[in-house]
N, C-alpha and C. Protein backbone atom coordinates (compact mmCIF):
# COMPACT_ATOMS: atom_id res chain seq x y z
N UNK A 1 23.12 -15.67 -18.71
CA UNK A 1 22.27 -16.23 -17.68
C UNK A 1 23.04 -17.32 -16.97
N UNK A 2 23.21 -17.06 -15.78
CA UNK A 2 23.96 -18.17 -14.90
C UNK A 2 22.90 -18.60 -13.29
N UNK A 3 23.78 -19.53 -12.86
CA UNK A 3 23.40 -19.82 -11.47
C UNK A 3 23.20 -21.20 -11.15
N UNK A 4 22.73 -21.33 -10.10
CA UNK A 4 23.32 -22.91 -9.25
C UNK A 4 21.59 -23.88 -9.28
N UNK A 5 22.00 -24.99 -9.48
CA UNK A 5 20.86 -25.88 -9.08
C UNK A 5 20.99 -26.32 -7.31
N UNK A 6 19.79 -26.27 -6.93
CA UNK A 6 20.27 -26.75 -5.32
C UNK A 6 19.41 -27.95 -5.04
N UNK A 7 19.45 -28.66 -3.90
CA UNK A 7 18.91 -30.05 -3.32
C UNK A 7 17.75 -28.92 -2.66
N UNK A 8 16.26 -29.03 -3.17
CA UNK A 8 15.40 -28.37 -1.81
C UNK A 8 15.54 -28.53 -0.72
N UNK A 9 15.42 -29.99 -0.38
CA UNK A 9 15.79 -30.58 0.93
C UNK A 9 17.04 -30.54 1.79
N UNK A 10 18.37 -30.38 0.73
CA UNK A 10 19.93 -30.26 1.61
C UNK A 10 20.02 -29.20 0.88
N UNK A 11 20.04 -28.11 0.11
CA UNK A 11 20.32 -27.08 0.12
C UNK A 11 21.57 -27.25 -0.86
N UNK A 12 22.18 -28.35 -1.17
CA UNK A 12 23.46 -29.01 -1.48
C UNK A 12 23.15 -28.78 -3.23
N UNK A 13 24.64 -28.42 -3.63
CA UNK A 13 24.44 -28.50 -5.29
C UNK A 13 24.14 -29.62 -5.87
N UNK A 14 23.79 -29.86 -7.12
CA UNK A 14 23.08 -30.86 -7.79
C UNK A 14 24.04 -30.82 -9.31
N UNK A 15 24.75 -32.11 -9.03
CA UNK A 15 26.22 -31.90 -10.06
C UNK A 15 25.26 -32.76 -11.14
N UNK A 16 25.68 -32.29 -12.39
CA UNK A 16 25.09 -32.66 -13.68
C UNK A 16 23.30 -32.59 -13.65
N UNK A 17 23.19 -32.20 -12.77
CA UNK A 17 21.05 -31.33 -13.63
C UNK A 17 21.33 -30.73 -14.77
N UNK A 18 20.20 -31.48 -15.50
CA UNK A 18 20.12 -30.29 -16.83
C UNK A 18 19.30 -29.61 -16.86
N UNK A 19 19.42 -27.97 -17.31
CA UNK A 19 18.65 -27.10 -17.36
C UNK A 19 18.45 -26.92 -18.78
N UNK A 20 17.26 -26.15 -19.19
CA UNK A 20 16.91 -26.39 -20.07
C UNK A 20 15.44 -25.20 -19.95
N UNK A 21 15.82 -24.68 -21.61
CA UNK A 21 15.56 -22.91 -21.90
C UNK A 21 13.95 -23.43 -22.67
N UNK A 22 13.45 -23.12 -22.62
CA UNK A 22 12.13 -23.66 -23.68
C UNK A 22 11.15 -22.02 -23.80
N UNK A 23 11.00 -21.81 -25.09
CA UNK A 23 10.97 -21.76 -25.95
C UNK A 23 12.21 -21.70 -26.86
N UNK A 24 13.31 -22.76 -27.55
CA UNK A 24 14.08 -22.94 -28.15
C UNK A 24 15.33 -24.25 -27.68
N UNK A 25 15.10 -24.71 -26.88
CA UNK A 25 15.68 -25.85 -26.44
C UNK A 25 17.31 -25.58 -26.00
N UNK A 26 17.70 -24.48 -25.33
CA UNK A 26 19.14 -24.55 -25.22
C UNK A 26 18.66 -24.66 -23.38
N UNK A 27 19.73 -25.55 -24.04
CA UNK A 27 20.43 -26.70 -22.61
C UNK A 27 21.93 -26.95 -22.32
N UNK A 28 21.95 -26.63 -21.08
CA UNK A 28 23.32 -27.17 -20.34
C UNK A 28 22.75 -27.86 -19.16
N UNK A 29 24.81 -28.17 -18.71
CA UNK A 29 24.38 -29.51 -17.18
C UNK A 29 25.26 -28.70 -16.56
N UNK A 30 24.82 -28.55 -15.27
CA UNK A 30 25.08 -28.41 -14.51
C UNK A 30 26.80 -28.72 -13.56
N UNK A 31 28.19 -28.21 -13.38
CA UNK A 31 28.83 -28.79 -12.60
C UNK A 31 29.00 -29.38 -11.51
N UNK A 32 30.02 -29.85 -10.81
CA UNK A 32 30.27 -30.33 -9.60
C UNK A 32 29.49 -29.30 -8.56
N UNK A 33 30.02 -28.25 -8.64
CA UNK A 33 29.04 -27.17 -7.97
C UNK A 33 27.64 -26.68 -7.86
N UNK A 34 26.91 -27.77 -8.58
CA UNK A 34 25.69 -27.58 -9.39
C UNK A 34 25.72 -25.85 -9.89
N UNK A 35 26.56 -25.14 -10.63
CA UNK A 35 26.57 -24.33 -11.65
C UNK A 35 26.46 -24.48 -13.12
N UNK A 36 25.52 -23.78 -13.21
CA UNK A 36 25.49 -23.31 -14.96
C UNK A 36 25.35 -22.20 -15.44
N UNK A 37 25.63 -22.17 -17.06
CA UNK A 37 25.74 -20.90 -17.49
C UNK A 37 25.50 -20.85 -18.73
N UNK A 38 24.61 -20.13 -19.27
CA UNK A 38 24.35 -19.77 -21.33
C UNK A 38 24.86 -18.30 -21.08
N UNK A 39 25.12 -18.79 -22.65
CA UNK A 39 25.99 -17.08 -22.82
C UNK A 39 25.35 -16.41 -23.69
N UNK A 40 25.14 -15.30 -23.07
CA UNK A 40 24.63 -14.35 -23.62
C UNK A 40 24.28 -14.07 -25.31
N UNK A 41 25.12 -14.61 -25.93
CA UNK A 41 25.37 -14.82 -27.21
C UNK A 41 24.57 -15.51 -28.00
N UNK A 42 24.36 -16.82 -27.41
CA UNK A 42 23.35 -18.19 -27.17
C UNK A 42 22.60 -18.20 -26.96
N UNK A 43 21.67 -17.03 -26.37
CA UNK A 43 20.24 -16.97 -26.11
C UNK A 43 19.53 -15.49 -26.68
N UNK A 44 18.45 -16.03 -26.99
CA UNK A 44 18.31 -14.27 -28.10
C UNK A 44 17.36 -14.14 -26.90
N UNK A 45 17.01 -12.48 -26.62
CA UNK A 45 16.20 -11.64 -25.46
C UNK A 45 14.56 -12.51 -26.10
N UNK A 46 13.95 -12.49 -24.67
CA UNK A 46 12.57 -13.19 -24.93
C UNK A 46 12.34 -13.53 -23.31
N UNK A 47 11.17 -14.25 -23.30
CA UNK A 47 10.60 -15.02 -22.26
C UNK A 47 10.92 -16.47 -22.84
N UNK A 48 11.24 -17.11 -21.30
CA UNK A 48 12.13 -18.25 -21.17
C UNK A 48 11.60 -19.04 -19.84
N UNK A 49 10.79 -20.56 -20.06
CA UNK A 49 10.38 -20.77 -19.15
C UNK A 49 11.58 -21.82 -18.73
N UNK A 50 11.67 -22.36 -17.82
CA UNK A 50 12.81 -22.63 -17.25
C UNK A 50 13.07 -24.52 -17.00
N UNK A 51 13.29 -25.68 -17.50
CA UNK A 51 12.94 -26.62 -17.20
C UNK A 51 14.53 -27.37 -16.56
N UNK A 52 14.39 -27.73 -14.92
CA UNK A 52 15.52 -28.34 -14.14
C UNK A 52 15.27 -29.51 -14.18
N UNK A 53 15.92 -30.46 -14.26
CA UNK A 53 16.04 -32.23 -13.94
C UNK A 53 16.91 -32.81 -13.74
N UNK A 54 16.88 -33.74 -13.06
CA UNK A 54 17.83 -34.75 -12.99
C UNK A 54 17.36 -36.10 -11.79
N UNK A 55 17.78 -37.09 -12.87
CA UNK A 55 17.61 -38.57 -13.15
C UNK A 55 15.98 -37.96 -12.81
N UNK A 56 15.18 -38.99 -12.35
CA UNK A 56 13.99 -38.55 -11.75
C UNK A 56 13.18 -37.45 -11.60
N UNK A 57 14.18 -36.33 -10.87
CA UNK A 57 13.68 -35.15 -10.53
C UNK A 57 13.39 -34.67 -11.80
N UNK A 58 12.42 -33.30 -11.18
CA UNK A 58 11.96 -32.26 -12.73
C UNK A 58 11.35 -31.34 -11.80
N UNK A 59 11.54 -29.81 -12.12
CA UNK A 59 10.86 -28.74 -11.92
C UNK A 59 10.61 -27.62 -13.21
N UNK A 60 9.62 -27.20 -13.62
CA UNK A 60 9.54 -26.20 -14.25
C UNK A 60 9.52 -24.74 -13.43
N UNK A 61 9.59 -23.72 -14.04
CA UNK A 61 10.07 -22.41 -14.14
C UNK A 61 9.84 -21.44 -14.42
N UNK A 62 9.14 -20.33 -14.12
CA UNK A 62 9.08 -19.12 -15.32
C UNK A 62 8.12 -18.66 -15.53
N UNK A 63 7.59 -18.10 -16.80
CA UNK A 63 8.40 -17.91 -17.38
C UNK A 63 9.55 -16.47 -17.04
N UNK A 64 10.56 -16.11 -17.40
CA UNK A 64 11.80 -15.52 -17.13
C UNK A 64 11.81 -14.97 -18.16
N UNK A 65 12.39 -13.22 -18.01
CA UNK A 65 12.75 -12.14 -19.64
C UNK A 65 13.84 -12.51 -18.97
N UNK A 66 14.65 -12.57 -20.34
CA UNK A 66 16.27 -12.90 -20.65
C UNK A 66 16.12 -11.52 -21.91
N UNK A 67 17.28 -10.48 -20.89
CA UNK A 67 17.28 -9.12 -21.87
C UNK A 67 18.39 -8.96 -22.46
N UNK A 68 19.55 -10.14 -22.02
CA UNK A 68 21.15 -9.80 -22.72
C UNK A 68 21.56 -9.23 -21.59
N UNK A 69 21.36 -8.56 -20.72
CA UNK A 69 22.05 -7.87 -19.31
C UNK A 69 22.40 -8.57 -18.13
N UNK A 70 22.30 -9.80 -18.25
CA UNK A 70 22.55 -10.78 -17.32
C UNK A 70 21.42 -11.41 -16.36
N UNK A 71 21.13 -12.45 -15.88
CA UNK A 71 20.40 -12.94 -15.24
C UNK A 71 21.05 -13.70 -14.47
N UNK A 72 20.62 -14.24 -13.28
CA UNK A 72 21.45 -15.27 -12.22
C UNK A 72 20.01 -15.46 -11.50
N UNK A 73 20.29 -16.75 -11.76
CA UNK A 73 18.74 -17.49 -10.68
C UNK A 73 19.20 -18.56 -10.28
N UNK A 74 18.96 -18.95 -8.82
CA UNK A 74 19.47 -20.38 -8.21
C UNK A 74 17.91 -21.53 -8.13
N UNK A 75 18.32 -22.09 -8.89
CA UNK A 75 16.99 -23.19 -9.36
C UNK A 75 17.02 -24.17 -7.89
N UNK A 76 15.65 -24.81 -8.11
CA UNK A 76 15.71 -25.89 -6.80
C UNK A 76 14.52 -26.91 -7.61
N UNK A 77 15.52 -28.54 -6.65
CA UNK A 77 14.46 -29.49 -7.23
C UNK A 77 13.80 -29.78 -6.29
N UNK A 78 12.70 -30.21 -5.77
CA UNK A 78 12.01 -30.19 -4.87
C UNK A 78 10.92 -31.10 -5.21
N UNK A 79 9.83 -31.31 -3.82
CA UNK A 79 8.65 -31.35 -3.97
C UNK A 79 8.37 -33.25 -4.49
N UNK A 80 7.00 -33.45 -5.17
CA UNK A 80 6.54 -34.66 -5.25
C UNK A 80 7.54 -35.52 -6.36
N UNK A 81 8.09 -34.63 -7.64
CA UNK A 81 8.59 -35.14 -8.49
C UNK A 81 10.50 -35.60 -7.75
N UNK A 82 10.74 -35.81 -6.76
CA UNK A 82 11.79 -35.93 -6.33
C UNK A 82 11.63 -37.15 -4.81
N UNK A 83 10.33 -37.34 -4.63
CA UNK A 83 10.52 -38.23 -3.43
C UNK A 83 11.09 -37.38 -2.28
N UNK A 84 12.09 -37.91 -1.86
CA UNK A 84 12.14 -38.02 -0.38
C UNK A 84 13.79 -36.27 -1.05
N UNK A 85 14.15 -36.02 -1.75
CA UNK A 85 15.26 -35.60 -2.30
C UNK A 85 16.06 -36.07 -3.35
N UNK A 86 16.93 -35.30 -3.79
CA UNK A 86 17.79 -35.83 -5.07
C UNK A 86 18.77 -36.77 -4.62
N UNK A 87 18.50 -38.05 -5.30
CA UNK A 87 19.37 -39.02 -5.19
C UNK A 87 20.87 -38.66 -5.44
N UNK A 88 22.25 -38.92 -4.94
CA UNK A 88 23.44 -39.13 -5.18
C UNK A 88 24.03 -40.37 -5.77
């Protein structure tokens, strides 16, 4: 399962958001590119609701089947829990 966090408002990646898998807590952050990625290996097949943040911001997600065949979703923070956009 991979893919990019974006700014709702600039469209712009979101370097270090953590994403975060719930039911089971696997989490990564996000790069310079706002990319991330769990490996296949690391996540057993199920429904997976989806939780994005950073500093402030927060969006939930989902829930998402994760079947082992790959997934790619581009997350966005948005909306009331972010104010005006994601701070830099």
């Amino acid at each position: 399962m991979d893919g990019r966090v974006l700014d709702y408002t600039t469209w712009l990646p979101v370097e270090n958001a953590i994403v975060r898998l719930e039911p089971g807590g696997h989490q990564t952050t996000t790069d310079a590119e706002g990319e991330y990625e769990f490996l296949t290996a690391d996540v057993p097949p199920g429904e997976y609701t989806i939780i994005t943040a950073h500093e402030d911001c927060s969006n939930t997600q989902g829930p998402y089947l994760v079947d082992g065949q790959g997934l790619s979703l581009d997350l966005f923070l948005f909306g009331p829990w972010c104010d005006s956009g994601v701070r830099r």
